[in-house]
C-alpha atoms as a PDB file:
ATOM      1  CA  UNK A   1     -17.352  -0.942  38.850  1.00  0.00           C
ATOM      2  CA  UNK A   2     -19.777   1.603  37.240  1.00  0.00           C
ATOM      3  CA  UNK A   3     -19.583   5.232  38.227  1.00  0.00           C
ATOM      4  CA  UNK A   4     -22.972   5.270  40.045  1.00  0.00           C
ATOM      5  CA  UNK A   5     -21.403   2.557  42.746  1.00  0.00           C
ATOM      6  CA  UNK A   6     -18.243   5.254  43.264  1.00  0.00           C
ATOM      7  CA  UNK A   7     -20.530   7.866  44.684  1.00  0.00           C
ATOM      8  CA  UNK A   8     -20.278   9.917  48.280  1.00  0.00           C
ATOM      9  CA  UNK A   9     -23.767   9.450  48.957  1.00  0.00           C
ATOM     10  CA  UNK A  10     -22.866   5.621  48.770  1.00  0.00           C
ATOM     11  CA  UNK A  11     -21.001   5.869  52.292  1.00  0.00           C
ATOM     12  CA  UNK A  12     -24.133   6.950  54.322  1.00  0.00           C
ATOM     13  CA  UNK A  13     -25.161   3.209  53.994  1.00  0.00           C
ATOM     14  CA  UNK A  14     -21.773   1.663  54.093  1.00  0.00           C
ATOM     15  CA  UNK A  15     -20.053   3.515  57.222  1.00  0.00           C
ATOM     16  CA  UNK A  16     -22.863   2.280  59.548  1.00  0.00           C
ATOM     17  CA  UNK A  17     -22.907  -1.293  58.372  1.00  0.00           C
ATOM     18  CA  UNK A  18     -18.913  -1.008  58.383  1.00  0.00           C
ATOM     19  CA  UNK A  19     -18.731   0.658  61.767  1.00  0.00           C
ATOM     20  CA  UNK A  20     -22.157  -0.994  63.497  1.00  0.00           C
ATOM     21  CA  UNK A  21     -20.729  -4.438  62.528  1.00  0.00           C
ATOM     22  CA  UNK A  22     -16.755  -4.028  64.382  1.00  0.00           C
ATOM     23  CA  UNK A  23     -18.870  -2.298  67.055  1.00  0.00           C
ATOM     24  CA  UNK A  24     -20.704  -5.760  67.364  1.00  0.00           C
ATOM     25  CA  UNK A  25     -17.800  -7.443  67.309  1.00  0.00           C
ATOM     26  CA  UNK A  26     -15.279  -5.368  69.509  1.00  0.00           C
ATOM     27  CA  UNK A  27     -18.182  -4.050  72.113  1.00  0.00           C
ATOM     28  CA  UNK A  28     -18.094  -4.675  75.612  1.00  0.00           C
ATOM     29  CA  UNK A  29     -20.963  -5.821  75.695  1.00  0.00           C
ATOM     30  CA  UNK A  30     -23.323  -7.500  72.923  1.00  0.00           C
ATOM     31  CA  UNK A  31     -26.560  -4.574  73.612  1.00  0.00           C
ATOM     32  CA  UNK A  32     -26.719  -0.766  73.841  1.00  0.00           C
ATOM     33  CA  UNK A  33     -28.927   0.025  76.654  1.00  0.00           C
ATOM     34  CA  UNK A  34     -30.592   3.900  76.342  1.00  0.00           C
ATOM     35  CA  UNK A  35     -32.029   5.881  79.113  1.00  0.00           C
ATOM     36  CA  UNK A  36     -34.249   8.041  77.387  1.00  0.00           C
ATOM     37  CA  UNK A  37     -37.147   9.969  79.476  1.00  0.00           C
ATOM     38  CA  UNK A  38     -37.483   7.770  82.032  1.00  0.00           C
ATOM     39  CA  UNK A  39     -37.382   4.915  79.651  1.00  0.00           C
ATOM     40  CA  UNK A  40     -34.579   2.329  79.150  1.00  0.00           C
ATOM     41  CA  UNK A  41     -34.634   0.652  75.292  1.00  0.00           C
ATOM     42  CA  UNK A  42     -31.936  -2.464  74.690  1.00  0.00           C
ATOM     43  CA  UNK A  43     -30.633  -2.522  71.388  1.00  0.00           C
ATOM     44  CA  UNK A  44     -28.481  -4.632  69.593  1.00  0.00           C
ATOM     45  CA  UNK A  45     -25.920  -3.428  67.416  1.00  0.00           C
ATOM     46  CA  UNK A  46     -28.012  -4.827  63.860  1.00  0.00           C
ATOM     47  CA  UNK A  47     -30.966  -2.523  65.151  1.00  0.00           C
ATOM     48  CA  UNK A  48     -29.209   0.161  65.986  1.00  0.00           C
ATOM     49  CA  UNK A  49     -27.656  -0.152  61.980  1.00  0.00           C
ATOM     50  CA  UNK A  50     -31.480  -0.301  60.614  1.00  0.00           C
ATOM     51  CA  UNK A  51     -31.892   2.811  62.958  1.00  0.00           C
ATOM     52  CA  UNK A  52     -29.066   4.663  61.354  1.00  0.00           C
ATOM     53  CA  UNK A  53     -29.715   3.459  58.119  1.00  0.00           C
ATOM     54  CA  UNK A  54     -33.449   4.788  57.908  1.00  0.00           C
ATOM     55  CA  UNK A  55     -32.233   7.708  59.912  1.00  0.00           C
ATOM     56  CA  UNK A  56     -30.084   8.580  56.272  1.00  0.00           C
ATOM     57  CA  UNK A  57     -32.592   7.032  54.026  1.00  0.00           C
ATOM     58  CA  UNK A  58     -34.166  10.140  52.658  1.00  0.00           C
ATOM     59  CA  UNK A  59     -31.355  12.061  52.110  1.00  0.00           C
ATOM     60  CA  UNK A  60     -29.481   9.224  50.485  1.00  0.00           C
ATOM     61  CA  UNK A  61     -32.049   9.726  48.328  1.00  0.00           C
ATOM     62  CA  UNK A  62     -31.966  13.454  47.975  1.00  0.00           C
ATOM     63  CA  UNK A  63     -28.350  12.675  46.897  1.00  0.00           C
ATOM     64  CA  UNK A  64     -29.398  11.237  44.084  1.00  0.00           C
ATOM     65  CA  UNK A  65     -31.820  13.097  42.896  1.00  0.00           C
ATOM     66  CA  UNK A  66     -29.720  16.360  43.017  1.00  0.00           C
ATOM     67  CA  UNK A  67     -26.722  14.168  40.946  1.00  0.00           C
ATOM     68  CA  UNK A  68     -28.677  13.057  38.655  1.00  0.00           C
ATOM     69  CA  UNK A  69     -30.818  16.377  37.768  1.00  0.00           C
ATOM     70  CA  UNK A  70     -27.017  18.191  38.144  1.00  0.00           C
ATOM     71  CA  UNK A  71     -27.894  20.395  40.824  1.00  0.00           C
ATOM     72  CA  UNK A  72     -25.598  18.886  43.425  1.00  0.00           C
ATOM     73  CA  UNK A  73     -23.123  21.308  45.197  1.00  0.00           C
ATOM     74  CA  UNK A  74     -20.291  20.031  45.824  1.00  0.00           C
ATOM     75  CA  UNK A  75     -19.534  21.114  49.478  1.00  0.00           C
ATOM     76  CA  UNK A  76     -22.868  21.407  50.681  1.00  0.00           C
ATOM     77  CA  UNK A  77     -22.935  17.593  49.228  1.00  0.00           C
ATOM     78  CA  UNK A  78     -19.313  16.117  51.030  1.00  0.00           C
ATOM     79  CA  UNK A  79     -19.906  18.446  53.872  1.00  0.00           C
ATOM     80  CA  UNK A  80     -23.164  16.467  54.796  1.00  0.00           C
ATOM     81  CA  UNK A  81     -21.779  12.994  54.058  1.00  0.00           C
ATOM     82  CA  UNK A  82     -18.619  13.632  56.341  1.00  0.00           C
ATOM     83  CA  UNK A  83     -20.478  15.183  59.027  1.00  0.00           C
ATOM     84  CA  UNK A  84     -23.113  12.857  59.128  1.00  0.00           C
ATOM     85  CA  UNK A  85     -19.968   9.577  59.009  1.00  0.00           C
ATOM     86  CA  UNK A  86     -18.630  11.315  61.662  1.00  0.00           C
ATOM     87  CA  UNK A  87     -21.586  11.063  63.948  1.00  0.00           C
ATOM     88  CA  UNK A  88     -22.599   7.937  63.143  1.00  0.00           C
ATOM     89  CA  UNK A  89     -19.072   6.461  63.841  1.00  0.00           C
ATOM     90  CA  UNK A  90     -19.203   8.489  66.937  1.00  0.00           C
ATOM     91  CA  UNK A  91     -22.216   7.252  67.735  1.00  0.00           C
ATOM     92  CA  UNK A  92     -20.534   3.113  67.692  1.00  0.00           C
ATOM     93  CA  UNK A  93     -17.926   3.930  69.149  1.00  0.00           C
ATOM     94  CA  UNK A  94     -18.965   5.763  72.169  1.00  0.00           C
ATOM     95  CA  UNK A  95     -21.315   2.434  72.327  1.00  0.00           C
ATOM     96  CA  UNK A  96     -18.390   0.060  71.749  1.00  0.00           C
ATOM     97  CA  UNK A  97     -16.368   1.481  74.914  1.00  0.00           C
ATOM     98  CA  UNK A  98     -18.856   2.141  76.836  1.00  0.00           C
ATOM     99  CA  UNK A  99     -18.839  -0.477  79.637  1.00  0.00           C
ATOM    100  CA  UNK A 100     -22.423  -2.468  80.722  1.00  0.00           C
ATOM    101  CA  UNK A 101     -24.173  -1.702  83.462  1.00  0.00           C
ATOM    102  CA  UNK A 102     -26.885  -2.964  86.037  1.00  0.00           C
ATOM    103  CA  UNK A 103     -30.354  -0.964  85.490  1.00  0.00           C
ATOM    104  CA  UNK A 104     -30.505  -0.866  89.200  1.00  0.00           C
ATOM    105  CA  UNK A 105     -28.002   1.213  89.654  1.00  0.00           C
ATOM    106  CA  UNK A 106     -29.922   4.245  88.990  1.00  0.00           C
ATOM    107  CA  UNK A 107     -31.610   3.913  92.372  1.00  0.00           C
ATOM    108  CA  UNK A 108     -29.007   3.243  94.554  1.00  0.00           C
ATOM    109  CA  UNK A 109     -28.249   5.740  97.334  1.00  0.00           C
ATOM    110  CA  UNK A 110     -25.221   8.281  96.289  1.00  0.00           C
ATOM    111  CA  UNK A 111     -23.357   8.101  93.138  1.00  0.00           C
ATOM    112  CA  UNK A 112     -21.896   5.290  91.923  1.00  0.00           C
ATOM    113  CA  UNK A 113     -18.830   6.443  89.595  1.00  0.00           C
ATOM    114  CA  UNK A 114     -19.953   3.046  86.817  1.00  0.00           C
ATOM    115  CA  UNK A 115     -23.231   4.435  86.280  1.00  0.00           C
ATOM    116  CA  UNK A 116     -22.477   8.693  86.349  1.00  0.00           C
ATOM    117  CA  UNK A 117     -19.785   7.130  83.432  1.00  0.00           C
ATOM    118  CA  UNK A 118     -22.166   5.987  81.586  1.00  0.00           C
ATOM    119  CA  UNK A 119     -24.571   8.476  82.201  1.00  0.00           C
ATOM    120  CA  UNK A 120     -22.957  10.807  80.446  1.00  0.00           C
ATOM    121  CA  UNK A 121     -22.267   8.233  77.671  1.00  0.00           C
ATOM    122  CA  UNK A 122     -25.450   7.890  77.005  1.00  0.00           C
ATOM    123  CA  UNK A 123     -26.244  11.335  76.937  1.00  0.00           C
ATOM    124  CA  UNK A 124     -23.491  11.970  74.977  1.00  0.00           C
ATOM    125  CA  UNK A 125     -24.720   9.481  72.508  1.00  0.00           C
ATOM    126  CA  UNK A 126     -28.338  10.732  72.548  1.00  0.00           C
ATOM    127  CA  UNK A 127     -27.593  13.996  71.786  1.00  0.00           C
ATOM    128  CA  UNK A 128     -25.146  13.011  68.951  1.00  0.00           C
ATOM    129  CA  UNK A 129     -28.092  11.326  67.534  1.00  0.00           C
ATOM    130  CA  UNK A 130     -29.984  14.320  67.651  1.00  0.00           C
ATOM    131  CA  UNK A 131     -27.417  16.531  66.346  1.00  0.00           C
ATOM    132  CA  UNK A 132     -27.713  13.528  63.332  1.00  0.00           C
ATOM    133  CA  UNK A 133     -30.942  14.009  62.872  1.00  0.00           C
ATOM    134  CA  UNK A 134     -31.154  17.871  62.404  1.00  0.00           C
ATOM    135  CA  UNK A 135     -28.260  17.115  59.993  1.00  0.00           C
ATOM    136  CA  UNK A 136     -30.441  15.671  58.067  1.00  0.00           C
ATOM    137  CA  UNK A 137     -33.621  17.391  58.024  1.00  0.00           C
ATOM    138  CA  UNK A 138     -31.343  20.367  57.309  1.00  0.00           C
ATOM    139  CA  UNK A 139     -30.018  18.565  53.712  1.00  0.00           C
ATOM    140  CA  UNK A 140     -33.612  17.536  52.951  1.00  0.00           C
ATOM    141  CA  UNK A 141     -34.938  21.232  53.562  1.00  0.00           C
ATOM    142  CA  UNK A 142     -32.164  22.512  51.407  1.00  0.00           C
ATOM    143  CA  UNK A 143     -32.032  19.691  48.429  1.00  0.00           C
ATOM    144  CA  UNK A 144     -36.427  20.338  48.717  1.00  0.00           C
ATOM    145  CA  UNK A 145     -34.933  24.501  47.911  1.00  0.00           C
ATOM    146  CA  UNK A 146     -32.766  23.456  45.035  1.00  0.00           C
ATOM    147  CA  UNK A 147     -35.018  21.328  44.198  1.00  0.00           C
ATOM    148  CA  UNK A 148     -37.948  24.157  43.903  1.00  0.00           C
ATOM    149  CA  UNK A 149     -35.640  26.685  42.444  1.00  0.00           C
ATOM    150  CA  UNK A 150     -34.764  24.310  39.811  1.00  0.00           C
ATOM    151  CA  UNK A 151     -38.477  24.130  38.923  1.00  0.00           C
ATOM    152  CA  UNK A 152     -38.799  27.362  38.814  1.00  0.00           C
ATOM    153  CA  UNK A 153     -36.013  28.470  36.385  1.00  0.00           C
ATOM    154  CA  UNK A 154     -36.919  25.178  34.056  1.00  0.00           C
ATOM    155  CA  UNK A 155     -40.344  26.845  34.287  1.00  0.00           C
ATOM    156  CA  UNK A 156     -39.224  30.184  33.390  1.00  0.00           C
ATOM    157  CA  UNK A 157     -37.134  29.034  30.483  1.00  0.00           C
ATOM    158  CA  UNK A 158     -40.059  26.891  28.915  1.00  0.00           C
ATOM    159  CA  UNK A 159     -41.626  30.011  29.478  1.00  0.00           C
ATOM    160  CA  UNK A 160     -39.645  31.974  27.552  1.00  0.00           C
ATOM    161  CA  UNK A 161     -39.207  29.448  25.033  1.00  0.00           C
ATOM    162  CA  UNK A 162     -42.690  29.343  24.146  1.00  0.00           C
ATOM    163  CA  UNK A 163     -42.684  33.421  24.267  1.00  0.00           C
ATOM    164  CA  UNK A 164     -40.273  33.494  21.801  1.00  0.00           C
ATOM    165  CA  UNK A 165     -41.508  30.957  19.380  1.00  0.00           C
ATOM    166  CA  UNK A 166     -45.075  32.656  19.812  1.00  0.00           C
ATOM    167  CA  UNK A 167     -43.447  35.794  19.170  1.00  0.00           C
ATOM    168  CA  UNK A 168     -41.787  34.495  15.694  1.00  0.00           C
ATOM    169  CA  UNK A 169     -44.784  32.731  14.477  1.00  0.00           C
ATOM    170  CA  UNK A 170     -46.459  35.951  14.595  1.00  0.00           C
ATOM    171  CA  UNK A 171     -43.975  37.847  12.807  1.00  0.00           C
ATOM    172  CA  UNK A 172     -44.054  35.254  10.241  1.00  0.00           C
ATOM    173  CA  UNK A 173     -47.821  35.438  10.306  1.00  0.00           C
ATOM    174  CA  UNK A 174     -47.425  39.692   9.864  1.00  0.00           C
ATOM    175  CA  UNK A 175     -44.778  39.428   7.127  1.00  0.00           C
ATOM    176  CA  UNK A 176     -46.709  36.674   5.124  1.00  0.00           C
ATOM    177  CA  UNK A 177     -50.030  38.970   4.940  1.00  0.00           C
ATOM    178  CA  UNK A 178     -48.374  42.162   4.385  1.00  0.00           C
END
């Protein structure tokens, strides 16, 4: 195996194929049904792995990039990987146990205890998601920073280089006429 396979950035593809796949296999049920503004959306555990998957896409990326240029930070770099495994495992499994239900059930008269259960499953899961999400937009905003402050001292060294070697020719230059 080559070093760039053995990377932490490498399990923000694998733990929601892993996870999304024994979710598919040990669900209750073979769909995820989200209520989401008024809206319901079925989705099968495959989608909802695509979903995840572009959700990381961009800063699986940024991962890279910041490795390869060595500007990674260590905890800023496993802090983001395990937080963001964490919620998407969260995400399967609260999807996994949580039990079907009838889409009528939301307009029955009182409460039915099935549907206030999963209710607050799904909201649970919804705002997981979001909390994913701001995740990461949060690495992307800070690996764009690195990424700019990088630039900048690179720019400021070239910089400097090129001051100093103007600076020598010239004193060449004044030494050679005097």
């Amino acid at each position: 195996m080559t070093t760039r396979l053995i990377r932490a950035e490498n399990l923000l593809w694998a733990v929601p194929i892993l996870f999304g796949l024994i979710a598919n296999y040990a669900a209750y049920s073979d769909v995820a049904i989200l209520f989401v503004e008024e809206n319901y959306y079925i989705l099968n555990f495959p989608s909802m792995i695509g979903i995840l998957l572009i959700t990381v896409l961009v800063p699986f990326m940024m991962h890279s990039v910041l490795r390869d240029l060595g500007q990674r930070s260590f905890f800023a770099s496993w802090a983001h990987v395990f937080f963001t495994c964490l919620l998407m495992t969260t995400i399967f499994l609260i999807y996994t146990y949580a039990l079907p239900i009838n889409l009528k059930w939301k307009y029955y008269m009182g409460e039915l205890p099935a549907y206030k259960k999963w209710d607050y499953y799904n909201s649970l899961a919804i705002g997981i998601y979001e909390l994913l999400i701001y995740i990461q937009a949060a690495y992307v905003v800070y690996g764009i920073g690195v990424l700019v402050r990088h630039r900048f001292e690179q720019k400021k060294q070239e910089k400097a280089h090129y001051d100093y070697i103007i600076d020598h020719l010239d004193q060449n230059r004044n030494s050679a006429i005097a």
